[in-house]
Protein backbone atom coordinates (compact mmCIF):
# COMPACT_ATOMS: atom_id res chain seq x y z
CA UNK A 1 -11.77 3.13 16.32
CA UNK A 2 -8.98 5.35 15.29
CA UNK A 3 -8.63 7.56 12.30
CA UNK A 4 -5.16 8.52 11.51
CA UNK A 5 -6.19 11.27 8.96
CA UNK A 6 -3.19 13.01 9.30
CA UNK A 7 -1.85 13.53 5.83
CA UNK A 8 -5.95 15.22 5.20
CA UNK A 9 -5.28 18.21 7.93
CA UNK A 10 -4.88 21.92 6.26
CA UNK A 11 -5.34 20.22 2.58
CA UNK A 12 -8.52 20.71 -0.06
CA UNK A 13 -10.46 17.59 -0.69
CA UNK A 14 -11.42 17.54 -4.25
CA UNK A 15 -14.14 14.65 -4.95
CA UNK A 16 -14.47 13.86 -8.34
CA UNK A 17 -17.55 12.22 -9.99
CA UNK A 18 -20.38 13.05 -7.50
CA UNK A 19 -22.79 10.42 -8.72
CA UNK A 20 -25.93 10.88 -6.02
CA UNK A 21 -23.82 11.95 -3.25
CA UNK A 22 -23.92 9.34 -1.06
CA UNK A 23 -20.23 8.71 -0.91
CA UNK A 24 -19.49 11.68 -1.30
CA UNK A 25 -21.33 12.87 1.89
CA UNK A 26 -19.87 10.20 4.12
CA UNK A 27 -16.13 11.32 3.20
CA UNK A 28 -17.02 15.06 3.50
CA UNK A 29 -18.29 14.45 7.04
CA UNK A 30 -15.45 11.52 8.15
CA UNK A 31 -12.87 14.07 6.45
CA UNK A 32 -13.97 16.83 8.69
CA UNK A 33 -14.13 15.45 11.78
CA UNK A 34 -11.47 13.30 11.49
CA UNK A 35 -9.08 15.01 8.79
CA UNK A 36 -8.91 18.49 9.47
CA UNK A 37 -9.25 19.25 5.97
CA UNK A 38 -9.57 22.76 5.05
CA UNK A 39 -12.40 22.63 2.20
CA UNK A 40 -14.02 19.98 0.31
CA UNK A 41 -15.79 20.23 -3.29
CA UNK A 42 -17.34 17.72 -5.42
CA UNK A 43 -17.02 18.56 -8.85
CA UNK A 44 -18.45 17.22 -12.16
CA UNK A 45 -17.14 16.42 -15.57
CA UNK A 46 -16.84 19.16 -17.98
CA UNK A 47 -19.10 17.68 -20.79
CA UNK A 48 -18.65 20.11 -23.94
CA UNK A 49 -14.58 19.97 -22.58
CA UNK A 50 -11.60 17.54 -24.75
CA UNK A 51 -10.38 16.25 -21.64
CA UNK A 52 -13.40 16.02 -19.47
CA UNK A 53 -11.50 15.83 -16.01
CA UNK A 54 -8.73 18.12 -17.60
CA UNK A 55 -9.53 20.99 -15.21
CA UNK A 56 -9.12 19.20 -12.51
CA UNK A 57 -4.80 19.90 -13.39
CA UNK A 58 -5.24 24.04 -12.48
CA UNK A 59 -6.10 23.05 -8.57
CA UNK A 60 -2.82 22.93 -6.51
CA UNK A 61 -1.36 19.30 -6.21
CA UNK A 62 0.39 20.19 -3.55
CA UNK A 63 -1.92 21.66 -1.11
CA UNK A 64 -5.48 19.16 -2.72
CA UNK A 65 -6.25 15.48 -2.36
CA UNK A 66 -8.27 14.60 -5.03
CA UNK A 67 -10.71 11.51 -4.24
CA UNK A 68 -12.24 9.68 -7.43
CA UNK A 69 -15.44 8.15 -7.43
CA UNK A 70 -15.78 4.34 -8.53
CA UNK A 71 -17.76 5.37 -11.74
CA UNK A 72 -15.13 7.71 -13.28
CA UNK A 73 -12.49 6.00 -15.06
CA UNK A 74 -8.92 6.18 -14.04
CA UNK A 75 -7.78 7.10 -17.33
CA UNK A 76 -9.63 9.99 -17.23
CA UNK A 77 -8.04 11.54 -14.52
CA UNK A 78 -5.27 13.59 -14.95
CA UNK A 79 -4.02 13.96 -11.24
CA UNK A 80 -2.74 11.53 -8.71
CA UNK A 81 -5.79 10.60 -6.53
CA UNK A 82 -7.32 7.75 -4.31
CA UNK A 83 -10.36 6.52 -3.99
CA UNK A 84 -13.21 5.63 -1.51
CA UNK A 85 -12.30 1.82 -1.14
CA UNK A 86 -8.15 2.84 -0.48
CA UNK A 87 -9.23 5.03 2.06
CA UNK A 88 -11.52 2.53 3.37
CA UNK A 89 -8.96 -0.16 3.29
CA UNK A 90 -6.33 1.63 4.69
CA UNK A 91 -8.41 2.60 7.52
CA UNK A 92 -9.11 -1.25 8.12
CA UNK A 93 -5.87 -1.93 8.30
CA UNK A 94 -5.03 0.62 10.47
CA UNK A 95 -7.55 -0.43 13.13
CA UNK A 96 -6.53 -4.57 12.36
CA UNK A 97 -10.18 -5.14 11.30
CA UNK A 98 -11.00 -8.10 9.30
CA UNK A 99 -12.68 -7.52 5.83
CA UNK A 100 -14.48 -10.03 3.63
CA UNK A 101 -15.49 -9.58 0.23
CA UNK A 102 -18.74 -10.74 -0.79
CA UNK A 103 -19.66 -11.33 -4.33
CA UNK A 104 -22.29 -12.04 -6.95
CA UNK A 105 -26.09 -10.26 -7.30
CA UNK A 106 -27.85 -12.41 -5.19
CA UNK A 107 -25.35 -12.12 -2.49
CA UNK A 108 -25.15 -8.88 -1.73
């Protein structure tokens, strides 16, 4: 399987919305050994902040990927970012795998 991670190498991974980790975990450890990212940081929401995400604007766009979690909502996010399921997808893609979507409680 290939991982063209190329756009990842020499940047800071920002994740944001750390949840339990899980996801988090399996992106810090696919980013590293296939992304050559320089650093990688989960962060929190500032609760007490007005714009709880609002921080997340003094990190340099330029040189950080930030990568939001599927429970924080897009509005709240005041940077460009992707998420787990893009990255997943594109990755698919890349590698011409077939992906089927399976919904409903009982069946998954």
């Amino acid at each position: 399987m290939k991982f063209d991670l190329a756009d990842f190498a020499g940047k800071d991974v920002v994740f944001a919305g750390m949840g339990k980790g899980r996801v988090m975990e399996g992106l810090r450890e696919l980013l590293k050994a296939h992304g050559g990212i320089k650093s990688f940081a989960g962060v929190h929401r500032q609760k007490d902040a007005e714009e709880l995400y609002g921080f997340l604007r003094g990190y340099d766009q330029e040189a950080t990927i930030f990568i939001k979690n599927e429970a924080v909502p897009a509005k709240l996010m005041p940077v460009p970012y992707i998420t787990p399921w893009q990255l997943f997808f594109r990755l698919a893609r890349d590698n011409h795998l077939t992906t089927v979507g399976i919904t409903g409680t009982k069946g998954k």
